[in-house]
N, C-alpha and C. Protein backbone atom coordinates (compact mmCIF):
# COMPACT_ATOMS: atom_id res chain seq x y z
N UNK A 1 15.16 21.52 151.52
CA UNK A 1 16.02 22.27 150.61
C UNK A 1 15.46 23.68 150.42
N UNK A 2 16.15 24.41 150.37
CA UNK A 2 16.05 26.18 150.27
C UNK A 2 15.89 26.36 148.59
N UNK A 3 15.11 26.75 148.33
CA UNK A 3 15.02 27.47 146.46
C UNK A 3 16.27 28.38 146.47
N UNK A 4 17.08 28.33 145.59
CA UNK A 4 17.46 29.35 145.05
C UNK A 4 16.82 30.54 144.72
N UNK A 5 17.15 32.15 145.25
CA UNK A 5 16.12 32.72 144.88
C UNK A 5 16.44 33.92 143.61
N UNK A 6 15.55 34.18 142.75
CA UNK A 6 16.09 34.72 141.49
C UNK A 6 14.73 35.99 140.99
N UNK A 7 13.60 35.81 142.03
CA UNK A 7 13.06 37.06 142.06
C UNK A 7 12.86 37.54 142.89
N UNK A 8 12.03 38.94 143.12
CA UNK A 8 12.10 39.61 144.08
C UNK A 8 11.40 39.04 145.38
N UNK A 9 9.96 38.41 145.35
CA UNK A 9 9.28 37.62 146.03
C UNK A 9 10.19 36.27 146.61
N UNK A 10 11.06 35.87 146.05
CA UNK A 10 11.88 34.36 146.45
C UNK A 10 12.91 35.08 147.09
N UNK A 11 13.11 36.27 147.13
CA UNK A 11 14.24 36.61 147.35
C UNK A 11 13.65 37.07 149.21
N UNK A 12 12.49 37.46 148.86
CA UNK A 12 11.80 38.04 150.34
C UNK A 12 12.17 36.55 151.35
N UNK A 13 11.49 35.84 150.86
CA UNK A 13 11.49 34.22 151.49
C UNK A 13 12.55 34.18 151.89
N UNK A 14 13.65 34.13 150.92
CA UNK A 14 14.98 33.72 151.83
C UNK A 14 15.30 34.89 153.13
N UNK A 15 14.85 36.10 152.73
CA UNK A 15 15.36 37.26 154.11
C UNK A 15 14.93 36.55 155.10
N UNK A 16 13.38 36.48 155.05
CA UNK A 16 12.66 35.77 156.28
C UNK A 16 12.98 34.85 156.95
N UNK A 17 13.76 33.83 156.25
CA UNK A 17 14.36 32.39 156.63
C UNK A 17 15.54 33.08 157.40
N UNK A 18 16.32 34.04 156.63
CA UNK A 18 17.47 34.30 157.54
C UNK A 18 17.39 35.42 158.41
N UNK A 19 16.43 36.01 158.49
CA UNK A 19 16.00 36.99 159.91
C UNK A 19 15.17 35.76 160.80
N UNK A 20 14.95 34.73 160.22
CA UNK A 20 14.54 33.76 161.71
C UNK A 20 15.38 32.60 162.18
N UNK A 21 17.08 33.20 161.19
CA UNK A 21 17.95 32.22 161.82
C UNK A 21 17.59 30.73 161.31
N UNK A 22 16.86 30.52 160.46
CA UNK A 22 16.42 29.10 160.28
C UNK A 22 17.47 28.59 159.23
N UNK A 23 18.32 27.87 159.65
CA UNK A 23 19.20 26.83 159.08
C UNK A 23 20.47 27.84 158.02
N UNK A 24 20.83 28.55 158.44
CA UNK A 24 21.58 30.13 158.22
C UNK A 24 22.95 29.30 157.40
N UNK A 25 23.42 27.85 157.22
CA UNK A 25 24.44 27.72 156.11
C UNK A 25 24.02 27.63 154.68
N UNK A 26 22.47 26.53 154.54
CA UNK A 26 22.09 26.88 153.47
C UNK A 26 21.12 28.05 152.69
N UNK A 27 20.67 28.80 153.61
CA UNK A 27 20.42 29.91 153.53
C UNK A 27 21.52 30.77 152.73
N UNK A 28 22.56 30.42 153.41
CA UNK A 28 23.46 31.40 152.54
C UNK A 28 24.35 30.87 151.42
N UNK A 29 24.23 29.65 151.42
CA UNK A 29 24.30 28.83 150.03
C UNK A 29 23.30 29.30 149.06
N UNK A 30 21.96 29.43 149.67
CA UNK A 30 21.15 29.67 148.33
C UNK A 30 21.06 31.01 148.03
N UNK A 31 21.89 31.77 148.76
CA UNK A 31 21.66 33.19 148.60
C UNK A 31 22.90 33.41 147.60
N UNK A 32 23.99 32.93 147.93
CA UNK A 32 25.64 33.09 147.10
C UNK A 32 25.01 32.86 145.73
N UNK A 33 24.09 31.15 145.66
CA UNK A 33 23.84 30.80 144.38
C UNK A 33 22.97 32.32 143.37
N UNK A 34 22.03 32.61 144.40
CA UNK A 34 20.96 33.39 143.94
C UNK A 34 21.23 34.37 142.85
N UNK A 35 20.21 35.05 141.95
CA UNK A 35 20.14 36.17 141.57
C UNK A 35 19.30 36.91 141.67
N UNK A 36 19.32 38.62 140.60
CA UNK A 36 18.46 39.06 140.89
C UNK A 36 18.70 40.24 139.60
N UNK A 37 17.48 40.55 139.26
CA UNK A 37 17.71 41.52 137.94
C UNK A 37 17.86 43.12 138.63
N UNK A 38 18.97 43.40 138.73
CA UNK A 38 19.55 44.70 139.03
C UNK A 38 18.91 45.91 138.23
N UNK A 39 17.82 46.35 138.72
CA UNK A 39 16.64 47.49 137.84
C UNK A 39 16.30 48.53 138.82
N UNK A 40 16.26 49.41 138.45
CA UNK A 40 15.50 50.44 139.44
C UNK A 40 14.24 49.90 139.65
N UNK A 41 13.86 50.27 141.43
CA UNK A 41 12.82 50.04 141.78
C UNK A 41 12.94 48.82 142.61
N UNK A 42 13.15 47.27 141.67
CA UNK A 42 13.41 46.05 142.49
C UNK A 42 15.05 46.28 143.36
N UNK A 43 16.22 47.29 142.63
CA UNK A 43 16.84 47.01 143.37
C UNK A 43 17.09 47.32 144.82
N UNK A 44 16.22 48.50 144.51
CA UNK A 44 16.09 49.67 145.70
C UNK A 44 15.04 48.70 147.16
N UNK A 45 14.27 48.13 146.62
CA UNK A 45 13.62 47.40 147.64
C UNK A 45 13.95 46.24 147.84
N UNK A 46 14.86 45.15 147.23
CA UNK A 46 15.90 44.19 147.74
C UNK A 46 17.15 44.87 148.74
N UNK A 47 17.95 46.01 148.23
CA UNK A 47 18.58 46.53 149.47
C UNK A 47 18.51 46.86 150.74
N UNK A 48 17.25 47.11 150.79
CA UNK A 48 16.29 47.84 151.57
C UNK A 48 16.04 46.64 152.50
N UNK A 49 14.91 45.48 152.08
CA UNK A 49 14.85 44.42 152.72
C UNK A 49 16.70 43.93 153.20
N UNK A 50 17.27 43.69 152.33
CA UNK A 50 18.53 42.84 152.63
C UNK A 50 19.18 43.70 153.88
N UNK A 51 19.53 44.68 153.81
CA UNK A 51 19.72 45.86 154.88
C UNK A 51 18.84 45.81 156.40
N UNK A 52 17.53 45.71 155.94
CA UNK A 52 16.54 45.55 157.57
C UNK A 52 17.30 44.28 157.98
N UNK A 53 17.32 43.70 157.27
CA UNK A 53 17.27 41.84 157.45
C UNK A 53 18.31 41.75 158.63
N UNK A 54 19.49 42.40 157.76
CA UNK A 54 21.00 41.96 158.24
C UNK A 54 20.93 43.41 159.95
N UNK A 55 20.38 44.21 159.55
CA UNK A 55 20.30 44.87 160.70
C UNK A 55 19.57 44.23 162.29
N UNK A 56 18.34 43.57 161.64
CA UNK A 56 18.01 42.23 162.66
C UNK A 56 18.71 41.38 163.61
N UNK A 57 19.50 41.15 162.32
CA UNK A 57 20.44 39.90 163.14
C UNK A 57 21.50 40.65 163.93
N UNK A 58 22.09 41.69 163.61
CA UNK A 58 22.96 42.22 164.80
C UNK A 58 22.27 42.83 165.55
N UNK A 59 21.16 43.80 166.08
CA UNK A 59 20.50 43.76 167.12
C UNK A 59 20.43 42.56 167.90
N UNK A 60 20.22 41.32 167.08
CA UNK A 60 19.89 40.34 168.29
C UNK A 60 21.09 39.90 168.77
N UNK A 61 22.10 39.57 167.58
CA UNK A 61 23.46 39.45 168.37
C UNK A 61 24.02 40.48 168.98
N UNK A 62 23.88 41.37 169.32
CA UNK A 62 24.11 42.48 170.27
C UNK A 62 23.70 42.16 171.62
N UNK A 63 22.39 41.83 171.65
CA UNK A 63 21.32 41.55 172.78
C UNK A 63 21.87 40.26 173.30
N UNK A 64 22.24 39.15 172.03
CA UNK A 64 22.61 38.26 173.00
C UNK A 64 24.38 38.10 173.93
N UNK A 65 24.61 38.78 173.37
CA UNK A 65 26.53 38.71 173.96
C UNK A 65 25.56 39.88 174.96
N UNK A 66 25.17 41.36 175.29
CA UNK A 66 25.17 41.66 176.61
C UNK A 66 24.43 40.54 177.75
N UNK A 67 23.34 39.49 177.10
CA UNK A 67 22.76 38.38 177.59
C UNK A 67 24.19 37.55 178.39
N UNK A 68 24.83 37.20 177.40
CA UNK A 68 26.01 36.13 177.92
C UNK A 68 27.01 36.95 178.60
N UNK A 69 27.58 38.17 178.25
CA UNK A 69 28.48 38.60 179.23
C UNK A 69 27.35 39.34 180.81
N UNK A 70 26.48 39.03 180.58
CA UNK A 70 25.71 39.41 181.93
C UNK A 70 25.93 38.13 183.08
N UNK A 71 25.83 36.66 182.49
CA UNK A 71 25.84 35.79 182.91
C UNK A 71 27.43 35.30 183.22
N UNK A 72 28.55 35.78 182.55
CA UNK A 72 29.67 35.36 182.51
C UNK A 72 30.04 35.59 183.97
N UNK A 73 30.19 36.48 184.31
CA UNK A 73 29.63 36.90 185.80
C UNK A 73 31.94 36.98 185.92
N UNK A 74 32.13 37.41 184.95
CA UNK A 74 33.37 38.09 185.24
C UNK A 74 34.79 36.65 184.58
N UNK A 75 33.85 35.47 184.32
CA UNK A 75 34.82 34.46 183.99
C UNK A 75 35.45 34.85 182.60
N UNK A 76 36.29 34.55 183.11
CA UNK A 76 37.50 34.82 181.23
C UNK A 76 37.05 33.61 180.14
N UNK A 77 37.25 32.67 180.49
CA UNK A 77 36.49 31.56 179.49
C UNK A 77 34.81 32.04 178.96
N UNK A 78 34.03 32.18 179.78
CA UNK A 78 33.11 32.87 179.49
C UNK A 78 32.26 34.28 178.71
N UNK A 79 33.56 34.82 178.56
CA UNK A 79 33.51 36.38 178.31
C UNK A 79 33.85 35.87 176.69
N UNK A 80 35.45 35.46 176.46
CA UNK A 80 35.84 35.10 175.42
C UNK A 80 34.59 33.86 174.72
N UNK A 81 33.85 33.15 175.17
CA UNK A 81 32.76 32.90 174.48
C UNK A 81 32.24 33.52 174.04
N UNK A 82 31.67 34.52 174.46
CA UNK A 82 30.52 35.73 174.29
C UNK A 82 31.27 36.96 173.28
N UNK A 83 32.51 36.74 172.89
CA UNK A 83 32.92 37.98 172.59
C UNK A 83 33.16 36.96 170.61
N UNK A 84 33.47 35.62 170.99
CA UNK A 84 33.81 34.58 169.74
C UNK A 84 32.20 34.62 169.04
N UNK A 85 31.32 34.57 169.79
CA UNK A 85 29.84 34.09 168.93
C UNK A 85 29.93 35.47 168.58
N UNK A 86 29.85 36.39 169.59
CA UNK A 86 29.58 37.70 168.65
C UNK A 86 30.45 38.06 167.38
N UNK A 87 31.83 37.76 167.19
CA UNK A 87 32.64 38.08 166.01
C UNK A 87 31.96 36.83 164.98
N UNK A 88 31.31 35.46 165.36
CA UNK A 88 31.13 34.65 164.39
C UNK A 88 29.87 35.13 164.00
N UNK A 89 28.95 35.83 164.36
CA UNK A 89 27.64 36.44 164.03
C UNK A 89 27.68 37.58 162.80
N UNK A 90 29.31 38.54 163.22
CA UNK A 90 29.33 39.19 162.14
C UNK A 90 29.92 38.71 161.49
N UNK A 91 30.97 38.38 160.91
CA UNK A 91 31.50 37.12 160.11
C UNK A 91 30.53 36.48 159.00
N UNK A 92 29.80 35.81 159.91
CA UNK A 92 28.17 35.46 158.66
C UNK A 92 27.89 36.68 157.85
N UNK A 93 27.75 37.77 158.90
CA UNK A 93 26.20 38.53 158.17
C UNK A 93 27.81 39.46 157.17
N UNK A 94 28.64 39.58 157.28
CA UNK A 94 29.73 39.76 155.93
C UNK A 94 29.73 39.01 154.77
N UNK A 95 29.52 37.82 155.24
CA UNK A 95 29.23 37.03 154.11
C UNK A 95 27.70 37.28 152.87
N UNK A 96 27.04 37.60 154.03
CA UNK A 96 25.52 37.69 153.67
C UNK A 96 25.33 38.75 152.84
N UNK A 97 26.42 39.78 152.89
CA UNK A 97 26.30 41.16 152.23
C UNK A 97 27.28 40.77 150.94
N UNK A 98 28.03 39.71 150.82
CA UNK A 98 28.67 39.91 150.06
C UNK A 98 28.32 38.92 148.97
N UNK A 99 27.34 39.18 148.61
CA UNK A 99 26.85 38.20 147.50
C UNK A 99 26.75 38.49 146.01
N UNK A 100 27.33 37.48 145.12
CA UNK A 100 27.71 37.79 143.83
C UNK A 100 26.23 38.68 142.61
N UNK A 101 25.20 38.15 143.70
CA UNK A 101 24.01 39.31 142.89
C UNK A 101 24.03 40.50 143.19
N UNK A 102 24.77 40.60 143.69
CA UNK A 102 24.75 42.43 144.49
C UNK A 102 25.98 42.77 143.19
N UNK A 103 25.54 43.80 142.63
CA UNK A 103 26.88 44.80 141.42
C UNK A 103 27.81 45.30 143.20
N UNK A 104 29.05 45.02 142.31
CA UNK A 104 30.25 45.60 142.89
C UNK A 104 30.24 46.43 144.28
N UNK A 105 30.03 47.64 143.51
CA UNK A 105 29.45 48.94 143.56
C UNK A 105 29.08 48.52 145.47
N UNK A 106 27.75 48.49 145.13
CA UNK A 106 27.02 48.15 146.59
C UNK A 106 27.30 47.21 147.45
N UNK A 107 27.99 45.71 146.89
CA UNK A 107 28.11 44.94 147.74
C UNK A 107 29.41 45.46 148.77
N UNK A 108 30.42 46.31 148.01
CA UNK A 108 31.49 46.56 149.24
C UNK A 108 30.59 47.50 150.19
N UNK A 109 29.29 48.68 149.70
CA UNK A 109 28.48 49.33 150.09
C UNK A 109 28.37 48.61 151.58
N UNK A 110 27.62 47.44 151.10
CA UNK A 110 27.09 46.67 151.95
C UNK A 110 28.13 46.07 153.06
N UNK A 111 28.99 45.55 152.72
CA UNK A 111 29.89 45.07 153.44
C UNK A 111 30.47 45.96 154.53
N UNK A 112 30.49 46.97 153.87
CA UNK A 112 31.22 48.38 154.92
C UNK A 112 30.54 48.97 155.65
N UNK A 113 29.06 48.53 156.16
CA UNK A 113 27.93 48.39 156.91
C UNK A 113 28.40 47.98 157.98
N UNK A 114 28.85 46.57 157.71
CA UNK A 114 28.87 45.37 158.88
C UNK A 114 30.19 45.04 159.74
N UNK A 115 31.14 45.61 158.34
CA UNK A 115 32.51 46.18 158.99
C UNK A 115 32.50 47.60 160.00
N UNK A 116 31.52 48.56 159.55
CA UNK A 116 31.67 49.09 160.63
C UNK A 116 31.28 49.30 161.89
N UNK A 117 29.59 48.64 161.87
CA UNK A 117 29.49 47.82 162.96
C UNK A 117 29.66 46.97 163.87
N UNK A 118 30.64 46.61 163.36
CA UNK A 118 31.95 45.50 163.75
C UNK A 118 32.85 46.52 164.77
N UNK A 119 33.57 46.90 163.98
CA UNK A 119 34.43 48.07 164.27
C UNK A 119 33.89 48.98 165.62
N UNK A 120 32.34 49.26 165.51
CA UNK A 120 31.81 50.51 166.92
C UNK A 120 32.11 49.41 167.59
N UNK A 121 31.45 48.05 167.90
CA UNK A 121 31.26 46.65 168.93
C UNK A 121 32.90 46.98 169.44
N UNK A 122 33.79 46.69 168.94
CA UNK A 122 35.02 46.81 168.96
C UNK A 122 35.69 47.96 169.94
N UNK A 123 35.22 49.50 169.60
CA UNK A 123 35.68 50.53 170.43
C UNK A 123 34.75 50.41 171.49
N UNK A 124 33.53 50.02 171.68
CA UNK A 124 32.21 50.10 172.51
C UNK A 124 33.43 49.10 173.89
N UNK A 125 33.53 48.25 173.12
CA UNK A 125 34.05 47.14 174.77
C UNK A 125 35.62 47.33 174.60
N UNK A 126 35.97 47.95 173.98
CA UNK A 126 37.67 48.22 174.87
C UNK A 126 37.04 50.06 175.80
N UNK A 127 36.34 50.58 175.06
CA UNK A 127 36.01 51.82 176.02
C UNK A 127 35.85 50.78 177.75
N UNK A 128 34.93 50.25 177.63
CA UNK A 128 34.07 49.28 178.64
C UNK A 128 35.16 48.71 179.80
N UNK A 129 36.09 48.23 178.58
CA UNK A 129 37.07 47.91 179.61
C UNK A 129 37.90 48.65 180.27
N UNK A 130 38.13 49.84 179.45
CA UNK A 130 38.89 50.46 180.51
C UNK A 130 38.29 50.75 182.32
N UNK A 131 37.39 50.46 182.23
CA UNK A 131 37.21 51.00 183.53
C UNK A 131 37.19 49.16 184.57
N UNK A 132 37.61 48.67 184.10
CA UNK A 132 38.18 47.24 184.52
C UNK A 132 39.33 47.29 185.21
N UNK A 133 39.83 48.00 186.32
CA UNK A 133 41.13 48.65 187.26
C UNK A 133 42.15 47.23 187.20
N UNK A 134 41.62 45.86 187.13
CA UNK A 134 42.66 45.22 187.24
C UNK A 134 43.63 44.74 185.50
N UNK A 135 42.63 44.97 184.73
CA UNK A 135 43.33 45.36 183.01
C UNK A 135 42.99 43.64 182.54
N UNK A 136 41.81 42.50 182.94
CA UNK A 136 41.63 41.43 182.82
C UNK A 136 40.74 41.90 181.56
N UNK A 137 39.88 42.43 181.74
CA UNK A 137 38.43 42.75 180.48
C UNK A 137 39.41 43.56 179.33
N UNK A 138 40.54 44.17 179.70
CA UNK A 138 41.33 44.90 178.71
C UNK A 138 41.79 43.95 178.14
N UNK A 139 42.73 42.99 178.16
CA UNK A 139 43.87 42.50 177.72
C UNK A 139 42.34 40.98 176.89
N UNK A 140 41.82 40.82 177.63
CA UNK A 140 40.69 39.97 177.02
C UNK A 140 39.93 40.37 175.54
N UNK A 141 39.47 42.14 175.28
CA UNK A 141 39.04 42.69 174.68
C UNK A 141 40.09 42.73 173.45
N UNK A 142 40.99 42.63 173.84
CA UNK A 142 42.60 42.97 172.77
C UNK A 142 43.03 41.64 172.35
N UNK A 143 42.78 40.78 173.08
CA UNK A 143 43.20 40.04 172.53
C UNK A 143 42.13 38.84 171.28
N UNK A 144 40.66 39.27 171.64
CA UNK A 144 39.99 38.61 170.86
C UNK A 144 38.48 39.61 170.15
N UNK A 145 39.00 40.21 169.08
CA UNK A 145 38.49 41.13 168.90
C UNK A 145 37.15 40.78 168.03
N UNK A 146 36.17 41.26 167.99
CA UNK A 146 34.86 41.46 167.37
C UNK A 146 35.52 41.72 166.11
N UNK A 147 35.72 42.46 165.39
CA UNK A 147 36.17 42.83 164.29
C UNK A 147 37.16 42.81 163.63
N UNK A 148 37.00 41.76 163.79
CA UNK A 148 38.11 40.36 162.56
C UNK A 148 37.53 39.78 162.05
N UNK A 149 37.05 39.86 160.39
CA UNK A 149 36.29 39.58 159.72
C UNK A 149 36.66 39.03 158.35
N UNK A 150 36.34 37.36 158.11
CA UNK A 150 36.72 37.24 157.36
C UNK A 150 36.75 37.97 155.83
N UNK A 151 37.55 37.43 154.81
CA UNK A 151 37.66 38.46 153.26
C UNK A 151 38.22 39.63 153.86
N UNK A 152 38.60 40.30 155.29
CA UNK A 152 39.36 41.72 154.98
C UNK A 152 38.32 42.47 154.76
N UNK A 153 39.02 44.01 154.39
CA UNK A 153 38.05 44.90 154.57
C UNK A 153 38.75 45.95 155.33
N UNK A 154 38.28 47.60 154.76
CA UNK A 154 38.79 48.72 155.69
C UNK A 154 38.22 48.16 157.47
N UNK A 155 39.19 48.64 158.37
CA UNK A 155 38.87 48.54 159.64
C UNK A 155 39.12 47.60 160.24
N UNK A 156 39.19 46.67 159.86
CA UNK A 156 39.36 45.19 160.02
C UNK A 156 41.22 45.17 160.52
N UNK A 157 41.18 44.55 161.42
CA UNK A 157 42.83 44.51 162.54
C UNK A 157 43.22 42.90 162.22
């Protein structure tokens, strides 16, 4: 079982758990549950951590979809795998930003981070595809987009 975390130190623990991917539903159960006393100083270095954290995990999901579309080796079933984990990767880490200890204010802050990193992933591989002469990586890219994210959100198609 994951602690709920409600200070700044419990709160580190849980980043760590979820920058190592370790068991990432209740992780974010105990994070939704969590709090945190909104003060100068602690809040500035919970954002800070929560921000590296979530920046982690899309580097690696970045790394791993060019991993899987390296291997897809041009298959459509394959590609659309690689293009589904990557939209379910950000999907999470939306969730992860959008947590009821975060004031208002910052959590859309936060959210509009991941939406728009969503969003570059998005122009990055329809650019990509255009140079796909037979329009297979196009119509693939369009039709299953990275940045469709659950809760909505500017940018979001």
């Amino acid at each position: 079982m994951i602690e709920v975390p409600h200070t700044y130190s419990e709160w580190v623990h849980v980043f760590t758990l979820l920058k190592d991917r370790s068991d990432d539903e209740r992780v974010l159960a105990a994070m939704q549950a969590g709090t945190i006393e909104w003060q100068p100083g602690v809040a500035e270095r919970f954002s800070q951590k929560l921000i590296d954290t979530v920046n982690t995990r899309m580097n690696v999901a970045s790394d791993q979809f060019q991993v899987n579309m390296s291997r897809a080796g041009g298959q459509e079933g394959a590609i659309v795998q690689a293009i589904i984990a990557l939209r379910k990767e950000m999907v999470f880490l939306s969730k992860v930003m959008n947590l009821p200890a975060i004031p208002e204010k910052e959590r859309q802050h936060y959210m509009d981070l991941v939406i728009k990193q969503a969003d570059m992933m998005q122009k990055s591989l329809e650019d990509s595809a255009k140079r796909d002469i037979s329009g297979k990586l196009s119509s693939i890219v369009r039709n299953h987009k990275v940045n469709i994210l659950s809760g909505g959100g500017k940018g979001n198609e």
